[in-house]
PDB file of N, CA and C in Angstrom:
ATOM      1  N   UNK A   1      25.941   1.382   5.783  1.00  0.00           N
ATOM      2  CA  UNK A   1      26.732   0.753   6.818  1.00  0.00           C
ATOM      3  C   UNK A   1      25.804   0.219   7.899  1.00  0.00           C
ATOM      4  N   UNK A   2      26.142  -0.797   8.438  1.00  0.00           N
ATOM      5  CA  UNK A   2      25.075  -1.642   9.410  1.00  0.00           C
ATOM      6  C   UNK A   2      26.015  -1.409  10.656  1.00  0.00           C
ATOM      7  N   UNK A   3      25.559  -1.564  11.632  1.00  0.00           N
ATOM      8  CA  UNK A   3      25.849  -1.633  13.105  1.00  0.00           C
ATOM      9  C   UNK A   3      25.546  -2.961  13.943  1.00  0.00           C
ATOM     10  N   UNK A   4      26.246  -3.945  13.763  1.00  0.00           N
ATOM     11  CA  UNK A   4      25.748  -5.404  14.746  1.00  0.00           C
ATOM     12  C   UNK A   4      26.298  -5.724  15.974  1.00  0.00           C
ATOM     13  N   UNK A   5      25.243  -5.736  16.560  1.00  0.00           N
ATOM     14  CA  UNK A   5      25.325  -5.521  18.177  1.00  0.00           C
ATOM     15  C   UNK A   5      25.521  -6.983  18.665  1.00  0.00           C
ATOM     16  N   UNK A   6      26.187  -7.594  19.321  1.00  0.00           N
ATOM     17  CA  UNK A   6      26.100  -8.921  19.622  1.00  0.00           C
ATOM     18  C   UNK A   6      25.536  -9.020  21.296  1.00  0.00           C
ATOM     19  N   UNK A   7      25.315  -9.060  22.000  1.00  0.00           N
ATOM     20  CA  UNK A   7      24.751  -8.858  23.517  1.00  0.00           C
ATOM     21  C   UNK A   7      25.318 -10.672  23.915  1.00  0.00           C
ATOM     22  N   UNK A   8      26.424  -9.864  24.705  1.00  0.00           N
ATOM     23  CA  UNK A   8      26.514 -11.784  25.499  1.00  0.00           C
ATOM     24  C   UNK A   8      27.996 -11.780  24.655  1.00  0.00           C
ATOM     25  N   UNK A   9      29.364 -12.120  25.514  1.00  0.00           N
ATOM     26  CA  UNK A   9      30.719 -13.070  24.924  1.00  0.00           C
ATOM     27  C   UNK A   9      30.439 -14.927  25.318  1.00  0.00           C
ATOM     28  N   UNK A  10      31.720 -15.049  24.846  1.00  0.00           N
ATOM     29  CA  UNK A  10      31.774 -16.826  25.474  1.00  0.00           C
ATOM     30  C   UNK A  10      31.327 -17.281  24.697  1.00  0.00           C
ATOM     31  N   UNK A  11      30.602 -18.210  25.119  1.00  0.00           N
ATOM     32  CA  UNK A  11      31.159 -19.649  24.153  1.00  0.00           C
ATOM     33  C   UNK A  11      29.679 -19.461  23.000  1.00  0.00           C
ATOM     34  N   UNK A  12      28.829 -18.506  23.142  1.00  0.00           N
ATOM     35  CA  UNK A  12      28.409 -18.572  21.911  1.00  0.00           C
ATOM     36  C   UNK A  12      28.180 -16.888  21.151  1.00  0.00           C
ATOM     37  N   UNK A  13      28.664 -15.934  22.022  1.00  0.00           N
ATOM     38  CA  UNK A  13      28.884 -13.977  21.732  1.00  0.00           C
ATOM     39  C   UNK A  13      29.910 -14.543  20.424  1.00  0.00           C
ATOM     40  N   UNK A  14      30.691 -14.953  21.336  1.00  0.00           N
ATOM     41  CA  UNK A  14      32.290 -14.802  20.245  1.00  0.00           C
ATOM     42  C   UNK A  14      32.417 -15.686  18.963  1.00  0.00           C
ATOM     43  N   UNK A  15      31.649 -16.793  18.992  1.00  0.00           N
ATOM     44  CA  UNK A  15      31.751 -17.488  17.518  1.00  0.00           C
ATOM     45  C   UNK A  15      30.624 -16.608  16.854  1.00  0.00           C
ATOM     46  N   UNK A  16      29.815 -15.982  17.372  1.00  0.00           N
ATOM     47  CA  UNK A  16      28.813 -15.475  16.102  1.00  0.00           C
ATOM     48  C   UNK A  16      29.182 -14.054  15.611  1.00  0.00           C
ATOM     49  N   UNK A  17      29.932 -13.461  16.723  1.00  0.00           N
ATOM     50  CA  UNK A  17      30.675 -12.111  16.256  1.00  0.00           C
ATOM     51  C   UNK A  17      32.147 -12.677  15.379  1.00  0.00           C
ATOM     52  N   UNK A  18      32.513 -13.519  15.030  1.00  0.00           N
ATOM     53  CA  UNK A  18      33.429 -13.876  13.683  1.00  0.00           C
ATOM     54  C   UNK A  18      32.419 -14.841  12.957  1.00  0.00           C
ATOM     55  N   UNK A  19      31.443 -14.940  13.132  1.00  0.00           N
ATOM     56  CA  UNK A  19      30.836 -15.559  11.874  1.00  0.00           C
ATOM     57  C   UNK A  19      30.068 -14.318  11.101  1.00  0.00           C
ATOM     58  N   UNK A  20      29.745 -13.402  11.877  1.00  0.00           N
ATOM     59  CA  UNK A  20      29.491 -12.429  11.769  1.00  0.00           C
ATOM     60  C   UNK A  20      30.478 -11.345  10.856  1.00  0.00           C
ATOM     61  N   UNK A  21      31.460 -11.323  11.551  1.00  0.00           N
ATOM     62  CA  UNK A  21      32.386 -10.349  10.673  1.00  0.00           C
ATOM     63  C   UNK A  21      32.682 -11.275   9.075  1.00  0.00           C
ATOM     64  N   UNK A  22      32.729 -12.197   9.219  1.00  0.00           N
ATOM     65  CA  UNK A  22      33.201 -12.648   7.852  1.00  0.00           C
ATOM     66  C   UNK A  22      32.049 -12.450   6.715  1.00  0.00           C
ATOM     67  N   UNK A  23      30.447 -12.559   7.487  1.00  0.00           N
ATOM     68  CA  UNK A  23      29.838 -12.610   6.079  1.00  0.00           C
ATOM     69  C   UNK A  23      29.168 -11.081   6.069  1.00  0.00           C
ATOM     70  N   UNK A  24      30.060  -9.982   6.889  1.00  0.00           N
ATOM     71  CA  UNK A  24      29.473  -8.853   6.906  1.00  0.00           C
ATOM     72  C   UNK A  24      30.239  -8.028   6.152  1.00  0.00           C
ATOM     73  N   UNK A  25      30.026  -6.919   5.383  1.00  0.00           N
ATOM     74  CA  UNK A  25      30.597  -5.988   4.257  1.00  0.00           C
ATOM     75  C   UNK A  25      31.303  -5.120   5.234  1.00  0.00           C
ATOM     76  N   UNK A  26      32.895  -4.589   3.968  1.00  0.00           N
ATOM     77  CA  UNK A  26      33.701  -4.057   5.145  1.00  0.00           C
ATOM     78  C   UNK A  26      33.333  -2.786   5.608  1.00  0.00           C
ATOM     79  N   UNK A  27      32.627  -2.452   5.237  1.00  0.00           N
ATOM     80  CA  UNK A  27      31.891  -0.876   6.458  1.00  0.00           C
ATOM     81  C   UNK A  27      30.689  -1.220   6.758  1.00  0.00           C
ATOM     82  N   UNK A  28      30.580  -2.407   7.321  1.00  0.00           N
ATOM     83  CA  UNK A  28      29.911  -2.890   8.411  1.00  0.00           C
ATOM     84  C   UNK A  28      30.574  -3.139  10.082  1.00  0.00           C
ATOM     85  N   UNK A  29      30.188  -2.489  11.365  1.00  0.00           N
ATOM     86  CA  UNK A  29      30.857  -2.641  12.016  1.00  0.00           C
ATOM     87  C   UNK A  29      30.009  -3.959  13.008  1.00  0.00           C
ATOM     88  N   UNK A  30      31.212  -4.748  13.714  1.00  0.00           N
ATOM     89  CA  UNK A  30      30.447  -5.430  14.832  1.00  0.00           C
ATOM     90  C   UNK A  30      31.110  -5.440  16.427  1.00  0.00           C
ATOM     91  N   UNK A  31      29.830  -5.760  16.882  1.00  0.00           N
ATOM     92  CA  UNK A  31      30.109  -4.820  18.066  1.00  0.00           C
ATOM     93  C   UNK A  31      29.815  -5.816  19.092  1.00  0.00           C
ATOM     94  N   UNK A  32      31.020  -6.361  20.650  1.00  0.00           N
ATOM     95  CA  UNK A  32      30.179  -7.319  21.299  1.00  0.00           C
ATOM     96  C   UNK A  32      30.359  -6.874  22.513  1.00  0.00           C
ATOM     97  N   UNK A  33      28.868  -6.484  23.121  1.00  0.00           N
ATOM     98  CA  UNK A  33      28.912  -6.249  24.735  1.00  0.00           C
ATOM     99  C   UNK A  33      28.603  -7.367  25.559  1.00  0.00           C
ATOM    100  N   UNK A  34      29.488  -7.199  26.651  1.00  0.00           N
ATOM    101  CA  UNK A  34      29.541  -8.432  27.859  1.00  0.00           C
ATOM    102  C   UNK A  34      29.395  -7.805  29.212  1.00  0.00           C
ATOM    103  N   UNK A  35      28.909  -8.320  29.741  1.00  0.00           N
ATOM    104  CA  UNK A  35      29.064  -7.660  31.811  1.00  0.00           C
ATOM    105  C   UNK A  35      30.568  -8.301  31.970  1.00  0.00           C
ATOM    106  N   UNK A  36      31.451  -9.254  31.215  1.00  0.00           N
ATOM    107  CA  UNK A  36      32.426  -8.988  32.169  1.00  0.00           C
ATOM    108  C   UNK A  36      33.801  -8.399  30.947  1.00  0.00           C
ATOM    109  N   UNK A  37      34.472  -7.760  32.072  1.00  0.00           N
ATOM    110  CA  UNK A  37      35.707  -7.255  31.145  1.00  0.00           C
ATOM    111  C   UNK A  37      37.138  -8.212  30.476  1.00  0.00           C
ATOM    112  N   UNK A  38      36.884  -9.166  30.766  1.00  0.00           N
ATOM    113  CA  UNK A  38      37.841 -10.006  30.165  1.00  0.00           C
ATOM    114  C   UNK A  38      37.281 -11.354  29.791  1.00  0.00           C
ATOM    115  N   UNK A  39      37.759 -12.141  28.766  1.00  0.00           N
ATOM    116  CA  UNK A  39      36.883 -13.878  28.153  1.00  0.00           C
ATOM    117  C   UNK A  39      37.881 -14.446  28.664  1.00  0.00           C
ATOM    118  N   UNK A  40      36.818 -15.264  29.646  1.00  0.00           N
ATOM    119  CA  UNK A  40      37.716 -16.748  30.343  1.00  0.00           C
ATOM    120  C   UNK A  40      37.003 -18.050  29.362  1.00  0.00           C
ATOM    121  N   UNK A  41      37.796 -18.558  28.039  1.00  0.00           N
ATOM    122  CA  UNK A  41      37.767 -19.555  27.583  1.00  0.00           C
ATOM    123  C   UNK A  41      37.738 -20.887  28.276  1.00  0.00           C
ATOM    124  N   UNK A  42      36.537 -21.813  29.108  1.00  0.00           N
ATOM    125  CA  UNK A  42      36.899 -22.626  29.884  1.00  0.00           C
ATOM    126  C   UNK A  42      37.625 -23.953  29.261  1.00  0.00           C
ATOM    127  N   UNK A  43      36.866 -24.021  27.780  1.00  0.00           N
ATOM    128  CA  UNK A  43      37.414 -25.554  27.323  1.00  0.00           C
ATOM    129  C   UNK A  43      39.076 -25.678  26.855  1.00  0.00           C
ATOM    130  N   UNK A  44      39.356 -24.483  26.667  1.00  0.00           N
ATOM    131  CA  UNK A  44      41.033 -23.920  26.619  1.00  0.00           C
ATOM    132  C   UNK A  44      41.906 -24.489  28.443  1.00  0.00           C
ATOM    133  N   UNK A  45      41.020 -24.314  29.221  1.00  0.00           N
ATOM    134  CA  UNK A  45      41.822 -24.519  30.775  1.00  0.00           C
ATOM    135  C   UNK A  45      42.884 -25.606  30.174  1.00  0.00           C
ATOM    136  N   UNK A  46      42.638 -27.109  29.700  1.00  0.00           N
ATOM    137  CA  UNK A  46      43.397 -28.192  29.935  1.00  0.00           C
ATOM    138  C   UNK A  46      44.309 -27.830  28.898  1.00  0.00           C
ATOM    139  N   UNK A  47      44.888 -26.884  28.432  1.00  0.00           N
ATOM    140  CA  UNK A  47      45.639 -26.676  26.671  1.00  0.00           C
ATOM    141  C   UNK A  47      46.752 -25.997  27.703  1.00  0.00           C
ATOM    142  N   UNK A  48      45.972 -24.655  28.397  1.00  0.00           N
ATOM    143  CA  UNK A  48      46.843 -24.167  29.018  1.00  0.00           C
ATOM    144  C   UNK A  48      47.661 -24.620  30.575  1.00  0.00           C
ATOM    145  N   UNK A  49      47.134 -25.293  30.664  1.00  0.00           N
ATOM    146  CA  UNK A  49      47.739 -26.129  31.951  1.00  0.00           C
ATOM    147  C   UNK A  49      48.568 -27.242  31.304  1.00  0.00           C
ATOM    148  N   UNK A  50      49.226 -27.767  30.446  1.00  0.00           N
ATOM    149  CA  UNK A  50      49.935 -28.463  29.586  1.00  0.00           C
ATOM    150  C   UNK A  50      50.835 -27.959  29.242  1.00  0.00           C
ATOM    151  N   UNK A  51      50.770 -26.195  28.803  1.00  0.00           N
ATOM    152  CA  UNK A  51      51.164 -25.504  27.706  1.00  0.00           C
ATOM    153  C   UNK A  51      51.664 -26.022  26.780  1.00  0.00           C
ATOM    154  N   UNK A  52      50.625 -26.096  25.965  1.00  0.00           N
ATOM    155  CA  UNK A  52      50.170 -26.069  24.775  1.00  0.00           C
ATOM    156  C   UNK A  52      49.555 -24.991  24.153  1.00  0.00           C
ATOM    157  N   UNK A  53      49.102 -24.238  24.675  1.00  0.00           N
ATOM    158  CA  UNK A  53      48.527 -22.782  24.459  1.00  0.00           C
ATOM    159  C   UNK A  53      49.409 -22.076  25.206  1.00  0.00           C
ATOM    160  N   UNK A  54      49.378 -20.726  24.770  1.00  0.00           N
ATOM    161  CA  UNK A  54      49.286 -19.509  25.777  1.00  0.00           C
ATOM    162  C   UNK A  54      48.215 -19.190  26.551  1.00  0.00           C
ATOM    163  N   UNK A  55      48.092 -18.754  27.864  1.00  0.00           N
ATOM    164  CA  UNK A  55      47.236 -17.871  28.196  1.00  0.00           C
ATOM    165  C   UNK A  55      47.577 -16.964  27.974  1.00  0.00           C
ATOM    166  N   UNK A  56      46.408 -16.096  27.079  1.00  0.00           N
ATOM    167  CA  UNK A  56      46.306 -14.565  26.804  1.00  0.00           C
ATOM    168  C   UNK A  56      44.903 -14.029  27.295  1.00  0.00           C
ATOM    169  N   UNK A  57      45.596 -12.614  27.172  1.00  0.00           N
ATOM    170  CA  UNK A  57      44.756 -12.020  28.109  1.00  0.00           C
ATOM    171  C   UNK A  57      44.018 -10.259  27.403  1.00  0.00           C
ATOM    172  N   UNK A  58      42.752 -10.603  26.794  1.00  0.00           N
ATOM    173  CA  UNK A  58      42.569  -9.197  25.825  1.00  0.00           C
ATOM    174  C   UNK A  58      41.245  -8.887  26.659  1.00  0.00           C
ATOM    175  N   UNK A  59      41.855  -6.991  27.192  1.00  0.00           N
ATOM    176  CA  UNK A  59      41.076  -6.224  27.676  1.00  0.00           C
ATOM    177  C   UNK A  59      40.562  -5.609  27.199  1.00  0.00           C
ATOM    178  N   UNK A  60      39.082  -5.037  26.969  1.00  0.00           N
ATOM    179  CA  UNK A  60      38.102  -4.103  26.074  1.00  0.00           C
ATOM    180  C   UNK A  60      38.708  -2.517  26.294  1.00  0.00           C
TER     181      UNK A  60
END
C-alpha cells in the first residue's frame, strides 16, 4: 500500500490528487494537505454568479 501526499489544493493540488487517485491501486491512499480549510474555485466565480452551478462548500 502506498501513501501519496499531495502538499498544496487549487488549481493544481486538486487535479493531480484525481489524476492521482485514478491511476493509483485501490489500497493506495491519497492524501491532500492545504493551509487553508476550505477550496475557493476562482474560475467557477462567473458559473456561480449566473447560477449555473451550485456553490458548495466541502470542509476537511
Amino acid at each position: 500500500m502506498a501513501h501519496i501526499v499531495i502538499l498544496g489544493a487549487v488549481i493544481g493540488g486538486m487535479p493531480m490528487a484525481f489524476e492521482m487517485r485514478e491511476n493509483a491501486r485501490a489500497e493506495d491512499r491519497v492524501t491532500v494537505i492545504s493551509n487553508i480549510a476550505t477550496l475557493h474555485f476562482v474560475p467557477s466565480n462567473p458559473w456561480v454568479a449566473v447560477k449555473r452551478q451550485a456553490q458548495r462548500c466541502a470542509n476537511a
